[in-house]
N, C-alpha and C. Protein backbone atom coordinates (compact mmCIF):
# COMPACT_ATOMS: atom_id res chain seq x y z
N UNK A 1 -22.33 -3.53 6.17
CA UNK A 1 -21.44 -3.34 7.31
C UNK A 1 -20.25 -4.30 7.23
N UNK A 2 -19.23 -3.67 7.62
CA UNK A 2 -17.86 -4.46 7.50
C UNK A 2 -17.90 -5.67 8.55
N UNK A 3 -17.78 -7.00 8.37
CA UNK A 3 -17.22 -8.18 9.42
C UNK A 3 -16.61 -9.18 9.13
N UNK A 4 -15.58 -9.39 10.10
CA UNK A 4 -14.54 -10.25 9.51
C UNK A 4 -15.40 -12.22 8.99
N UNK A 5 -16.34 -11.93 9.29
CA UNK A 5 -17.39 -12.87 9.10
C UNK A 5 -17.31 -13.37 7.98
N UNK A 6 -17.65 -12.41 6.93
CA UNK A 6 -17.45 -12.16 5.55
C UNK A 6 -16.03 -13.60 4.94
N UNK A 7 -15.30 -13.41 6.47
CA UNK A 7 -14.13 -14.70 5.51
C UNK A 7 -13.84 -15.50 6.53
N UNK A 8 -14.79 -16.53 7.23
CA UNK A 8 -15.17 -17.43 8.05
C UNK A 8 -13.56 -18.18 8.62
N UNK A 9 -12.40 -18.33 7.31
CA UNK A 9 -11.02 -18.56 7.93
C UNK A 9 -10.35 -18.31 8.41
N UNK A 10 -10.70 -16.90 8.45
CA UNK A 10 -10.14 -15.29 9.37
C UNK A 10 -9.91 -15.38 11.10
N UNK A 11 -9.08 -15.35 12.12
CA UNK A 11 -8.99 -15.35 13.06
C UNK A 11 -8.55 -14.03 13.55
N UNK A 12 -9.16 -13.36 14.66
CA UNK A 12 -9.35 -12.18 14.89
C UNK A 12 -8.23 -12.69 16.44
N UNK A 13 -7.79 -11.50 17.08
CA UNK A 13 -7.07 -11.31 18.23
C UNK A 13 -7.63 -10.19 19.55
N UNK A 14 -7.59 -10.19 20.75
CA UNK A 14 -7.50 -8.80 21.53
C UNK A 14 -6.40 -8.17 20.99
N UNK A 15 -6.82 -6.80 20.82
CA UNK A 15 -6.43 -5.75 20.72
C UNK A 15 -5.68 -4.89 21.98
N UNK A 16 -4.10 -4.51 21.72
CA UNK A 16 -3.64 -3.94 23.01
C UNK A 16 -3.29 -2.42 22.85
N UNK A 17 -3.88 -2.06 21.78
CA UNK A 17 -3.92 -0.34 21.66
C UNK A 17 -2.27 -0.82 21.25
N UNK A 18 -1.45 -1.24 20.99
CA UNK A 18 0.01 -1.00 19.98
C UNK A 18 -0.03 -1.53 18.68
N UNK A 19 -0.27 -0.66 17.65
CA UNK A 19 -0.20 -1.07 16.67
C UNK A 19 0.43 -1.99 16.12
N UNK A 20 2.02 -1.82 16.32
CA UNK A 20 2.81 -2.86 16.07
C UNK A 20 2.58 -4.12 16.29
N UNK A 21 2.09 -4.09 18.08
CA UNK A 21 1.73 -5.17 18.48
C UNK A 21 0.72 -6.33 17.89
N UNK A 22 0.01 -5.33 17.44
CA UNK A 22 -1.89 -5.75 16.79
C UNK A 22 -1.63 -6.01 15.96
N UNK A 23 -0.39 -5.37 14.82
CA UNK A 23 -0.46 -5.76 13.60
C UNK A 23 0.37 -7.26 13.26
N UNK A 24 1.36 -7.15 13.87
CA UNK A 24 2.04 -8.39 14.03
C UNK A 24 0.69 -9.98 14.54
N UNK A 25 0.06 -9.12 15.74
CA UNK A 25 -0.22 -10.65 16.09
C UNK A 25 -1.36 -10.69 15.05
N UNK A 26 -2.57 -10.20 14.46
CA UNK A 26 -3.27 -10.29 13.54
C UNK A 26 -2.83 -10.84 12.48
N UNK A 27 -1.68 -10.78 11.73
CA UNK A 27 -0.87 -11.34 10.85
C UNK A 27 -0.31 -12.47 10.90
N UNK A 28 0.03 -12.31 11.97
CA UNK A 28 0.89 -13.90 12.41
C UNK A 28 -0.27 -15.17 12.89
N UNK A 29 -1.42 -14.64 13.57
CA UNK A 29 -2.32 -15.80 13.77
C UNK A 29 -2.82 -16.03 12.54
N UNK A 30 -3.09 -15.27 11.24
CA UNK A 30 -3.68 -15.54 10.32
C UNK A 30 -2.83 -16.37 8.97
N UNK A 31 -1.46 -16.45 9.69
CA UNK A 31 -0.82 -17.22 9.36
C UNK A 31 0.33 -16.96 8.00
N UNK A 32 0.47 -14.90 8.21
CA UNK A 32 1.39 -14.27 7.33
C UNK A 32 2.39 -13.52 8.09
N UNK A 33 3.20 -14.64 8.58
CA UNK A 33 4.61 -13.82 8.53
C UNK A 33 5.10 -12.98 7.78
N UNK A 34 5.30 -13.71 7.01
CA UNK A 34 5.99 -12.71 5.86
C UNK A 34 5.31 -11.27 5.32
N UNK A 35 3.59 -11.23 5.12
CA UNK A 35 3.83 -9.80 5.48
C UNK A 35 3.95 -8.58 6.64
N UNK A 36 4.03 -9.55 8.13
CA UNK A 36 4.72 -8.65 8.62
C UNK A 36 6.05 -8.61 8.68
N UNK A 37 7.10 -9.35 7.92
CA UNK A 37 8.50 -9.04 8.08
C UNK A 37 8.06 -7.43 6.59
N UNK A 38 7.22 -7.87 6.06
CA UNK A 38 7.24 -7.11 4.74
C UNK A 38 6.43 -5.52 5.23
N UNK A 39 5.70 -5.55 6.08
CA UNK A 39 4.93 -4.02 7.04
C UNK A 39 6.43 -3.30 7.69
N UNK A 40 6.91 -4.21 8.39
CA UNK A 40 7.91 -3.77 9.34
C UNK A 40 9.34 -3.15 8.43
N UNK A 41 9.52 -3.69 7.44
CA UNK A 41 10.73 -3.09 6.50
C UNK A 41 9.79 -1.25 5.96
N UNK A 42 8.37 -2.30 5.20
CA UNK A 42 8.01 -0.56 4.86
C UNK A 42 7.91 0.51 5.92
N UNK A 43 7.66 0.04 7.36
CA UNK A 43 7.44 1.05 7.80
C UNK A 43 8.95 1.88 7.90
N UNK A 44 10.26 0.94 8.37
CA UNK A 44 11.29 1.92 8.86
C UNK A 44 11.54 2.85 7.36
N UNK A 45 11.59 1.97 6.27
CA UNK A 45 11.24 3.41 5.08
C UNK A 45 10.31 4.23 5.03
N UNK A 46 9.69 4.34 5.37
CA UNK A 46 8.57 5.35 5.63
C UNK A 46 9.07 6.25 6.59
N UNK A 47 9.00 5.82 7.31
CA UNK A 47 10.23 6.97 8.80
C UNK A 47 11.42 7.62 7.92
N UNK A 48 12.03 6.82 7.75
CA UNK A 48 13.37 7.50 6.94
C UNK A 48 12.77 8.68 6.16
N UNK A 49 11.41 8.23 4.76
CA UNK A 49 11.44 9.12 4.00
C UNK A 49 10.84 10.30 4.69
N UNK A 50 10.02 10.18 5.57
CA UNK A 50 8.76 11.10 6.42
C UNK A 50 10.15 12.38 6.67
N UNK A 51 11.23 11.51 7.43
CA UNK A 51 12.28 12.43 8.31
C UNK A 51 12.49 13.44 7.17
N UNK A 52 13.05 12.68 6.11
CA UNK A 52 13.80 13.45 4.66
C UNK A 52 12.99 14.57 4.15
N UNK A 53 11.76 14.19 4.18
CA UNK A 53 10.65 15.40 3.69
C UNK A 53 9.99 16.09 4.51
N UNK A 54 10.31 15.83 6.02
CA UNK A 54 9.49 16.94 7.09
C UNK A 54 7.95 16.28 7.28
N UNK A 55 7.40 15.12 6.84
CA UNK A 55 6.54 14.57 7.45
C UNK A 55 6.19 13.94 8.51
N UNK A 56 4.99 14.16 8.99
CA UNK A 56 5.06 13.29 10.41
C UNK A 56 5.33 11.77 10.62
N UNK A 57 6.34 11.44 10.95
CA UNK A 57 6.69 10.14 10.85
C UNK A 57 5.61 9.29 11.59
N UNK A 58 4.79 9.94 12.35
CA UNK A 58 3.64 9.09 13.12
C UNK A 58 2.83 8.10 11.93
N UNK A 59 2.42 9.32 11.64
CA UNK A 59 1.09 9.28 10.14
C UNK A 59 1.90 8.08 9.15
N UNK A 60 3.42 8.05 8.89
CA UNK A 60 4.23 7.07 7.82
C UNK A 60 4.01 5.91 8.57
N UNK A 61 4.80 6.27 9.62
CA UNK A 61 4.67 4.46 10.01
C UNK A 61 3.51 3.98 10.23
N UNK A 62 2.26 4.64 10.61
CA UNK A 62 0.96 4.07 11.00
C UNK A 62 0.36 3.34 9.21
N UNK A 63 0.55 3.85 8.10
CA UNK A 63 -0.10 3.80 6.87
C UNK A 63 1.05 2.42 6.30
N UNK A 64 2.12 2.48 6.86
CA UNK A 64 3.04 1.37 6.57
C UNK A 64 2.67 0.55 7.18
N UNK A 65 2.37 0.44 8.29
CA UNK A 65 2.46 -1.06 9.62
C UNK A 65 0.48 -1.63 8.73
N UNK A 66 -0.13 -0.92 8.22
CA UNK A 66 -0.93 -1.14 8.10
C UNK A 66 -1.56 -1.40 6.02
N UNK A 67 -0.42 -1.00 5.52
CA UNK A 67 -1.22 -1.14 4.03
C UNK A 67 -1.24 -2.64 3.32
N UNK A 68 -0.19 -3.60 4.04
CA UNK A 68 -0.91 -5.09 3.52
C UNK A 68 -1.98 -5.70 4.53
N UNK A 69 -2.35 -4.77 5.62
CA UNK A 69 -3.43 -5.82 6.49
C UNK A 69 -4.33 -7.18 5.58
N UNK A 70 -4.60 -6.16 4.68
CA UNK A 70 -5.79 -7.74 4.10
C UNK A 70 -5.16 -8.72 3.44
N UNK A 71 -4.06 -8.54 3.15
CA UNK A 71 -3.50 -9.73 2.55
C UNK A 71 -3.97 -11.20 3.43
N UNK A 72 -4.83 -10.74 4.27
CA UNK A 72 -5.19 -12.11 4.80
C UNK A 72 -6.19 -13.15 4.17
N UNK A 73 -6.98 -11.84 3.51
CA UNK A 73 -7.74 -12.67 2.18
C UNK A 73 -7.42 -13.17 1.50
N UNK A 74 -8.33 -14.71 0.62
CA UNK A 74 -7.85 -14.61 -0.51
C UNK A 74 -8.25 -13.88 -1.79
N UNK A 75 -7.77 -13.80 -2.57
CA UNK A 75 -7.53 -12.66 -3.77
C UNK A 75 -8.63 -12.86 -4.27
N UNK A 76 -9.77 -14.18 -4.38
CA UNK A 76 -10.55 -14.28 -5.33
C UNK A 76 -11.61 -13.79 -3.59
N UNK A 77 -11.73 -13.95 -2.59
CA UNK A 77 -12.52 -13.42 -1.99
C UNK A 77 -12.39 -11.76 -1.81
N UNK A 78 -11.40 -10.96 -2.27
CA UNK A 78 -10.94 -9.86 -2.35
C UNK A 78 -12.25 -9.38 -3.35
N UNK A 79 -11.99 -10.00 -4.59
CA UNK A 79 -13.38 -9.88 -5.61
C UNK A 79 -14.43 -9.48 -5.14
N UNK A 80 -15.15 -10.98 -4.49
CA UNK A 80 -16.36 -11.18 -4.40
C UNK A 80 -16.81 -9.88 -3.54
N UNK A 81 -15.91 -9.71 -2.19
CA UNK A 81 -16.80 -8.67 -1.69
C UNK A 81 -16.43 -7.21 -2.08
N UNK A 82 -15.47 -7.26 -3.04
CA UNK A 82 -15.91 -5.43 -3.70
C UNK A 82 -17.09 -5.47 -4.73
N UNK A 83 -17.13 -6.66 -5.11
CA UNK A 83 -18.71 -6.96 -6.07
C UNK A 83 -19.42 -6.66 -4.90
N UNK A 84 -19.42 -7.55 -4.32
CA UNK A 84 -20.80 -7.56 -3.05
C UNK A 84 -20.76 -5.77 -2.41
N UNK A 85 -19.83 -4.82 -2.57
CA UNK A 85 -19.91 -3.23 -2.20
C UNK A 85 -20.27 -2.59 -3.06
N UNK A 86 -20.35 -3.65 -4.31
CA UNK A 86 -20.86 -2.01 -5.61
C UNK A 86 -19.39 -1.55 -5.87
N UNK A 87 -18.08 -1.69 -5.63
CA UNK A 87 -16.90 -0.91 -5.40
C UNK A 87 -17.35 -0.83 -7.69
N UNK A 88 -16.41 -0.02 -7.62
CA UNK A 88 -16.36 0.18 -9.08
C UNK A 88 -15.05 -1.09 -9.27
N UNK A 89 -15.02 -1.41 -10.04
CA UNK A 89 -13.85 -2.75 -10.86
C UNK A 89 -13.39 -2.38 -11.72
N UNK A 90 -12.10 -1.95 -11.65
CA UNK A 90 -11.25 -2.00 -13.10
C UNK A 90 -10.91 -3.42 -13.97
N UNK A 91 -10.62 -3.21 -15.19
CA UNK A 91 -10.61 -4.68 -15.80
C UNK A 91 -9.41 -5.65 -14.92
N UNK A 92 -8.41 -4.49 -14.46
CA UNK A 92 -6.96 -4.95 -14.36
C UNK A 92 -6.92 -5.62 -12.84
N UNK A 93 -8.08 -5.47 -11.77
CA UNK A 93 -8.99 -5.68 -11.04
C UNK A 93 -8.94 -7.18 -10.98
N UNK A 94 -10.01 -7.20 -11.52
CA UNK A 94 -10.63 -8.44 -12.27
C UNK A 94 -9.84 -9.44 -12.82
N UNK A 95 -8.78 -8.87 -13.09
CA UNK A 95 -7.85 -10.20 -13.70
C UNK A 95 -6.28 -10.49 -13.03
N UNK A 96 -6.35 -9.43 -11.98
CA UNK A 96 -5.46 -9.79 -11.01
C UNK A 96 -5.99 -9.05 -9.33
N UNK A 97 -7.08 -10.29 -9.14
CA UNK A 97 -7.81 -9.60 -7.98
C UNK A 97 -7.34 -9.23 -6.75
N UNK A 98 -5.27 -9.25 -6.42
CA UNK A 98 -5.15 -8.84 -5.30
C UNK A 98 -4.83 -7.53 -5.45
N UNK A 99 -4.72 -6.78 -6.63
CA UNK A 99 -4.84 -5.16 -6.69
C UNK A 99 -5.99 -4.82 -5.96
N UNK A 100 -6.89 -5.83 -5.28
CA UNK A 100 -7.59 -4.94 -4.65
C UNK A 100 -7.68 -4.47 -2.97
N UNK A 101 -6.40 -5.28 -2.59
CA UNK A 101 -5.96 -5.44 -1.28
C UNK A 101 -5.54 -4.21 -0.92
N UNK A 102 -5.01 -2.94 -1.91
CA UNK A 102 -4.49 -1.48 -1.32
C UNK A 102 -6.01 -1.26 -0.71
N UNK A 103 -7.17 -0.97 -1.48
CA UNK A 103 -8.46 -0.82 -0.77
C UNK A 103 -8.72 -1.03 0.09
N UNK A 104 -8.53 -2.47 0.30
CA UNK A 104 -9.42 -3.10 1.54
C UNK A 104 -8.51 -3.42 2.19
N UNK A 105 -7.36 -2.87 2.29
CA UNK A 105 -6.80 -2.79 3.73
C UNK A 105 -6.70 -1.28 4.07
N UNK A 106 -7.41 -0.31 3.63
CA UNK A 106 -7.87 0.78 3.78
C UNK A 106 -9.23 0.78 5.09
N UNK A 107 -9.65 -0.60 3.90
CA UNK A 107 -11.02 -0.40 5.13
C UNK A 107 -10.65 -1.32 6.50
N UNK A 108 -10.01 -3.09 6.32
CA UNK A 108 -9.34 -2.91 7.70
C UNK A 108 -8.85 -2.17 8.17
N UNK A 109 -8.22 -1.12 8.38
CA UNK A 109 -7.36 -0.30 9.02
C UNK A 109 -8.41 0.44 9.78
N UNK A 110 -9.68 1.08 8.82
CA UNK A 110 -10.79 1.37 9.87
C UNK A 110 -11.43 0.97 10.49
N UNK A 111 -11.77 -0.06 10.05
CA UNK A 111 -12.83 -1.34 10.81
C UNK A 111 -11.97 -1.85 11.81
N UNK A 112 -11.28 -2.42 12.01
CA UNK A 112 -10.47 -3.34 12.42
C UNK A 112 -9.90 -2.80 13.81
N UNK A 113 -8.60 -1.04 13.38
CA UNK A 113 -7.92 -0.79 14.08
C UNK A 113 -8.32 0.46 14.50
N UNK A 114 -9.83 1.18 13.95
CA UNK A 114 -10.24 2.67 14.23
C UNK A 114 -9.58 3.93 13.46
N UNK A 115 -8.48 3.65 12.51
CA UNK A 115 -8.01 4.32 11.81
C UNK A 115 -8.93 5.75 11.60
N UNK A 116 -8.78 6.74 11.94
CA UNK A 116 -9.66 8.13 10.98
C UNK A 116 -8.91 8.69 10.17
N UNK A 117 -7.86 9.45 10.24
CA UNK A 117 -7.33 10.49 9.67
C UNK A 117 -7.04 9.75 8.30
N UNK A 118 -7.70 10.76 7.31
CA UNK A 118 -8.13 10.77 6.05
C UNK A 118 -6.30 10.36 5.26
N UNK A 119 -5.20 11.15 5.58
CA UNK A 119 -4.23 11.32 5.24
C UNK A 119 -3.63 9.84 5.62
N UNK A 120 -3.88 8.81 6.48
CA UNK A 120 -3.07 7.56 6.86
C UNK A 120 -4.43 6.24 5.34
N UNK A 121 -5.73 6.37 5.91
CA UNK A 121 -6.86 6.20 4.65
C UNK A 121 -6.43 5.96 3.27
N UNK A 122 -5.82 7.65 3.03
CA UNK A 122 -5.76 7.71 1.66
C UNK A 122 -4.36 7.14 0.75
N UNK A 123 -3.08 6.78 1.81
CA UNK A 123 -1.92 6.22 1.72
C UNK A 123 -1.89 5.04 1.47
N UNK A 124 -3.13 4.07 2.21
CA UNK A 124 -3.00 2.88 2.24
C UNK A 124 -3.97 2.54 1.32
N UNK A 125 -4.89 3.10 0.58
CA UNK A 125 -5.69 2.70 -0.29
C UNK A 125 -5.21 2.75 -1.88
N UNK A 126 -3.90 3.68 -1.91
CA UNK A 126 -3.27 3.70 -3.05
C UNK A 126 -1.68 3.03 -3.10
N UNK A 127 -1.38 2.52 -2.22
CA UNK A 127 -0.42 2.58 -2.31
C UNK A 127 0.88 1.61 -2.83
N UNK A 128 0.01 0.78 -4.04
CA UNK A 128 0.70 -0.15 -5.14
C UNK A 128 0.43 0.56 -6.23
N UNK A 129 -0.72 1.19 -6.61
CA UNK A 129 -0.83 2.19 -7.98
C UNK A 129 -0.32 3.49 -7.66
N UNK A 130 -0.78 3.94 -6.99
CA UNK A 130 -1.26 5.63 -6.54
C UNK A 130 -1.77 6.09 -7.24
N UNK A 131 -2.47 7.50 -7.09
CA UNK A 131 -3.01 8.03 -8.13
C UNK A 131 -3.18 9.58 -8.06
N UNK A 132 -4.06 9.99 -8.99
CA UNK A 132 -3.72 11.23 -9.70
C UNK A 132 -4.03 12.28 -8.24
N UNK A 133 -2.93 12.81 -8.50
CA UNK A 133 -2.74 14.33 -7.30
C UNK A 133 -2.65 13.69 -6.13
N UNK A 134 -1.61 12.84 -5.66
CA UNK A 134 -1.17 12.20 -4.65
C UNK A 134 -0.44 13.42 -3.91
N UNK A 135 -0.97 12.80 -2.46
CA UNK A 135 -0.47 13.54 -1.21
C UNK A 135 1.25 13.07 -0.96
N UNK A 136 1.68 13.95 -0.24
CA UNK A 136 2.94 13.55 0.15
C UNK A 136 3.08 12.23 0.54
N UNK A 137 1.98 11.89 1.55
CA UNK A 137 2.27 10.92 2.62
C UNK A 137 1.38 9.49 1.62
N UNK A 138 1.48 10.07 0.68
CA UNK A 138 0.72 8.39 -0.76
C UNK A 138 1.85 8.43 -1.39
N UNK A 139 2.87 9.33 -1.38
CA UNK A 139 3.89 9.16 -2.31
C UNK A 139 4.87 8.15 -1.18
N UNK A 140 5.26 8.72 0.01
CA UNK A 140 6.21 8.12 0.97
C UNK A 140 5.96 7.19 1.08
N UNK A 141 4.63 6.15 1.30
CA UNK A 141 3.98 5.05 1.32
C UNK A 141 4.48 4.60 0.15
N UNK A 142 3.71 4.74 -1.24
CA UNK A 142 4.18 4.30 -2.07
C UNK A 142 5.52 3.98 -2.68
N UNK A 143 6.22 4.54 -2.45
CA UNK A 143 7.82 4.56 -2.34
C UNK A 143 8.77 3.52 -1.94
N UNK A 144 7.75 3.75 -0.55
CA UNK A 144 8.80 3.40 0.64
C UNK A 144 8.18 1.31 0.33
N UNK A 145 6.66 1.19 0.17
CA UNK A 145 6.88 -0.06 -0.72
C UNK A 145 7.65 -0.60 -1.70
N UNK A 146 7.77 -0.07 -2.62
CA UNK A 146 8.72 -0.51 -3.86
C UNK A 146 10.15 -0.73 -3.11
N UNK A 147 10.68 0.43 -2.65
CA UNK A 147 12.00 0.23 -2.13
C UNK A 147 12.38 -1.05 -1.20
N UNK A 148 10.92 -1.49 -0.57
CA UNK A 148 11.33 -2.22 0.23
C UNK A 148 10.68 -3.71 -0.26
N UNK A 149 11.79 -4.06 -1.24
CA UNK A 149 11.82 -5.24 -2.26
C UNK A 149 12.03 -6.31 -1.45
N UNK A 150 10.56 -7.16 -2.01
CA UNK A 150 10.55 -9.09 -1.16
C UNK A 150 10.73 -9.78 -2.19
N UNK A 151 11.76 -9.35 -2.76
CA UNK A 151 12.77 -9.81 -3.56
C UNK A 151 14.04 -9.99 -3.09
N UNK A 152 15.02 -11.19 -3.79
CA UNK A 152 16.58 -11.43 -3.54
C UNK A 152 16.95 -10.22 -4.35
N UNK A 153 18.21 -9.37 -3.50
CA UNK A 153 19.30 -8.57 -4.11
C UNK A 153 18.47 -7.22 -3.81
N UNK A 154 18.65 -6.28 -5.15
CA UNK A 154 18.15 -4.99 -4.83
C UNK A 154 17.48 -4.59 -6.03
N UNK A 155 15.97 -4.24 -6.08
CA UNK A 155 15.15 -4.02 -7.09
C UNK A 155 16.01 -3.09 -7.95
N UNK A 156 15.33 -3.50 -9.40
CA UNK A 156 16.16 -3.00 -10.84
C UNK A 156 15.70 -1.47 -10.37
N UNK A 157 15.09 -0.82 -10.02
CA UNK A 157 14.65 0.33 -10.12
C UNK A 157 15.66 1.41 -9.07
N UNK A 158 16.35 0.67 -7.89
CA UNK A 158 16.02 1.00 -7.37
C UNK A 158 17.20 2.52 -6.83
N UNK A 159 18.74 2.50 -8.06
CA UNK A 159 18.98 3.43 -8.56
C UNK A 159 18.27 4.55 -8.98
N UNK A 160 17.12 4.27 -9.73
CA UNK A 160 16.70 5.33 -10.26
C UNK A 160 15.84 6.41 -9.10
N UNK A 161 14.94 5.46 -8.49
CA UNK A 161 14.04 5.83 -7.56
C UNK A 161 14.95 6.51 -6.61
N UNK A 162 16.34 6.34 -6.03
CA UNK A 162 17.18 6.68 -5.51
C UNK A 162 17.86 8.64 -5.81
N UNK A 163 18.18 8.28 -6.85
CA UNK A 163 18.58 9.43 -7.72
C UNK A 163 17.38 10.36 -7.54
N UNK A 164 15.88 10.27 -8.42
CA UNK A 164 15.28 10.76 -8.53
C UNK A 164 14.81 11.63 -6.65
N UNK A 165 14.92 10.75 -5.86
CA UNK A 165 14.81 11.37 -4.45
C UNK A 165 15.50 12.39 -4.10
N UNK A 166 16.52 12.89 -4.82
CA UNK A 166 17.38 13.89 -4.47
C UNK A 166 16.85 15.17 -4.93
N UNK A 167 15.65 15.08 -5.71
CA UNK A 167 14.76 16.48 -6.20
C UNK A 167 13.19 16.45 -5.54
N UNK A 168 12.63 15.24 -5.68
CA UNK A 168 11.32 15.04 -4.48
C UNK A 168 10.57 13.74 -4.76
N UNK A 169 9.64 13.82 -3.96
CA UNK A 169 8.79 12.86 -3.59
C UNK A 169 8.00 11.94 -5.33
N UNK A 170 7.38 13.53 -5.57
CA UNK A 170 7.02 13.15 -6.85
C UNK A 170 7.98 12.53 -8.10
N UNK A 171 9.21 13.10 -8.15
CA UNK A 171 10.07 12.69 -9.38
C UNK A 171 10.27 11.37 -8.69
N UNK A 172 10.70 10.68 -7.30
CA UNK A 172 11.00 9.68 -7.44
C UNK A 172 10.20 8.54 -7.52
N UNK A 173 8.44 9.31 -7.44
CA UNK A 173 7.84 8.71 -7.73
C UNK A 173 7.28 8.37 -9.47
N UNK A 174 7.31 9.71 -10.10
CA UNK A 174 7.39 9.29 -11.61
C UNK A 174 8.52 8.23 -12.09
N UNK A 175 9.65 8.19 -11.41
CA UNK A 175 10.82 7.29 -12.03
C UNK A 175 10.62 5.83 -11.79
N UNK A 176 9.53 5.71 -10.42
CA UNK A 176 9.29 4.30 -10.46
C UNK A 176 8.33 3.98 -11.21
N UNK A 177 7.68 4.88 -11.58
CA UNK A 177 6.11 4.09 -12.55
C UNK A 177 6.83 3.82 -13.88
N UNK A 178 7.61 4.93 -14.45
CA UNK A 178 8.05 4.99 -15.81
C UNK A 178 8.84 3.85 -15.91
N UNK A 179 10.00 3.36 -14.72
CA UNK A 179 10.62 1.96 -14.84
C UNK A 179 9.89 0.92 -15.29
N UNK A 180 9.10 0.32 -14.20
CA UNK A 180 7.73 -0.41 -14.35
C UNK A 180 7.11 -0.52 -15.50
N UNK A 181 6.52 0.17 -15.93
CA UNK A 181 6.04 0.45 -17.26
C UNK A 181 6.89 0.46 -19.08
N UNK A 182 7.86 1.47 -18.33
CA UNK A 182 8.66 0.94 -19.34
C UNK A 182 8.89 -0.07 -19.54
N UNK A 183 9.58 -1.07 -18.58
CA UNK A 183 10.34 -2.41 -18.56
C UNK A 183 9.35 -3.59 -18.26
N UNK A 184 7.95 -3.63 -18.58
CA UNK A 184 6.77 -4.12 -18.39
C UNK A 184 6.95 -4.97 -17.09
N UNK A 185 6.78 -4.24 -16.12
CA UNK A 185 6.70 -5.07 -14.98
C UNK A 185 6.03 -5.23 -14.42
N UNK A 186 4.66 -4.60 -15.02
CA UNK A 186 3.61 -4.72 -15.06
C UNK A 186 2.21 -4.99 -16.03
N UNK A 187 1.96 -6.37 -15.90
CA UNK A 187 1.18 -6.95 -16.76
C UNK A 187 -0.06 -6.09 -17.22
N UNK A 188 -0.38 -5.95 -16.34
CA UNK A 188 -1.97 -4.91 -16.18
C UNK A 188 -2.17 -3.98 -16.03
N UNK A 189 -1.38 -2.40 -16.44
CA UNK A 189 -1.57 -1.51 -15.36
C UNK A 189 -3.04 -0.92 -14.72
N UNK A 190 -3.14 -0.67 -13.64
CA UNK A 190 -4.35 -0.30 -13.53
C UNK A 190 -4.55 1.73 -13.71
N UNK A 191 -5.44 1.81 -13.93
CA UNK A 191 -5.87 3.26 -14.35
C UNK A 191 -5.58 4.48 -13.88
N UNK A 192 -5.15 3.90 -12.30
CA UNK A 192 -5.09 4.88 -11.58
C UNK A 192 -3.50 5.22 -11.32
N UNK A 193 -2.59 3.98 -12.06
CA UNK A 193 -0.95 4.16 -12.22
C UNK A 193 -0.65 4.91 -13.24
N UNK A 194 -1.58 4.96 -14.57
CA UNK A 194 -1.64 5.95 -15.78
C UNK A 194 -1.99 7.00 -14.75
N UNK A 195 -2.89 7.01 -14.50
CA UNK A 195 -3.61 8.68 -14.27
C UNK A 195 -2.63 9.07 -13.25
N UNK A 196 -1.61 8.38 -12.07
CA UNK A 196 -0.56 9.47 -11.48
C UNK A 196 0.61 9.16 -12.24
N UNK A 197 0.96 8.72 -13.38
CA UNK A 197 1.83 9.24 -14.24
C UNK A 197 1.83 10.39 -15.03
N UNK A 198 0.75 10.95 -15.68
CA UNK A 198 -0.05 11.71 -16.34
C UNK A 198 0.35 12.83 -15.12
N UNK A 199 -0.26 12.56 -14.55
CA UNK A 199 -0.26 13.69 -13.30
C UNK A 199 0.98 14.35 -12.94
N UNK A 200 1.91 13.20 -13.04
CA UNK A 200 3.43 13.53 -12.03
C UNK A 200 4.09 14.36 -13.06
N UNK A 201 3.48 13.79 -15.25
CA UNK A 201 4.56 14.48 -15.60
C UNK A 201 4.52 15.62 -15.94
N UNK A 202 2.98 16.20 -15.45
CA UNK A 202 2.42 17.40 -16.23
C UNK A 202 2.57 18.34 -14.78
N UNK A 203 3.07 18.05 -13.45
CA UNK A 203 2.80 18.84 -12.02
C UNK A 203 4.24 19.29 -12.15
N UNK A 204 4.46 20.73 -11.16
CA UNK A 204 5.62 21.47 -11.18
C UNK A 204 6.53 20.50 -10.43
């Protein structure tokens, strides 16, 4: 059973039914500003892209305000308790254990904030890799992260990812993996960034 127990440094808040609200103060008592200045940028991209593609902007911003929740962990306790779930471990996992924070702020989002709908779930559990046969609303998520660079200036990509938006969700999502990858900007990839590359370049 899920409890914030599990990470004894963890400080929990009342809950006022506003997400925003909850997510901010959960973040901020736990002593990460910065990823809620970093929730609050993805979410207004997420709205933007939701608008652009006819998605429910509800479902975007809810999977945005919510896909770094666990960053409250630390990365090596991120480990221990997907060991301690049986979770399956990729090597790339294992040697950079906050890839595992898309997950388990999948499962805060349920535990935590009551999250159900499978479609907000499945956004936030992929949404630094993504993976193979991604939903609209894992692509907008995913996207709408990258674009929204906690970085100085404006990510190298972010022409391309730009361009590529002018045909869909998916191409501008193949153009960011292929950047990445191409231009190794990623040390490790994990399996499931191959397998929705694979995916994106072989889908209509």
């Amino acid at each position: 059973m899920f409890q914030l127990s599990h990470w004894p440094y963890l400080q929990t808040i009342p809950l006022s039914g506003d997400l925003k609200t909850d997510i901010t103060g959960f973040l901020t008592v736990n002593s990460r500003q910065d990823t809620v200045s970093h929730c609050m940028s993805v979410a207004a991209a997420s709205q933007r892209i939701a608008l652009r593609f006819g998605l429910d902007e509800a479902i975007a911003s809810t999977s945005a305000l919510l896909h770094d929740v666990s960053n409250v962990v630390k990365p090596r306790d991120m480990l221990d308790y997907a060991m301690r779930q049986k979770w399956e471990i990729d090597a790339s996992e294992e040697k950079y254990p906050f890839l595992l924070h898309q997950r388990l702020s999948a499962v805060f989002a349920r535990a935590l904030f009551d999250i159900r709908d499978p479609r907000i779930l499945s956004a936030i559990g992929c949404h630094t890799t993504l993976k193979e046969n991604p939903s609209a609303y894992d692509m907008a998520l995913f996207l709408a992260d990258k674009v929204s660079w906690e970085q100085a200036g404006t990510p190298p990509y972010y022409d391309a990812v730009s361009s590529a938006l002018e045909k869909s969700l998916a191409h501008a999502s193949l153009a960011y993996i292929d950047f990445a990858l191409d231009n190794g900007m990623i040390r490790s990839p994990h399996p499931w960034l191959t397998d929705a590359r694979h995916w994106l370049q072989t889908a209509d």
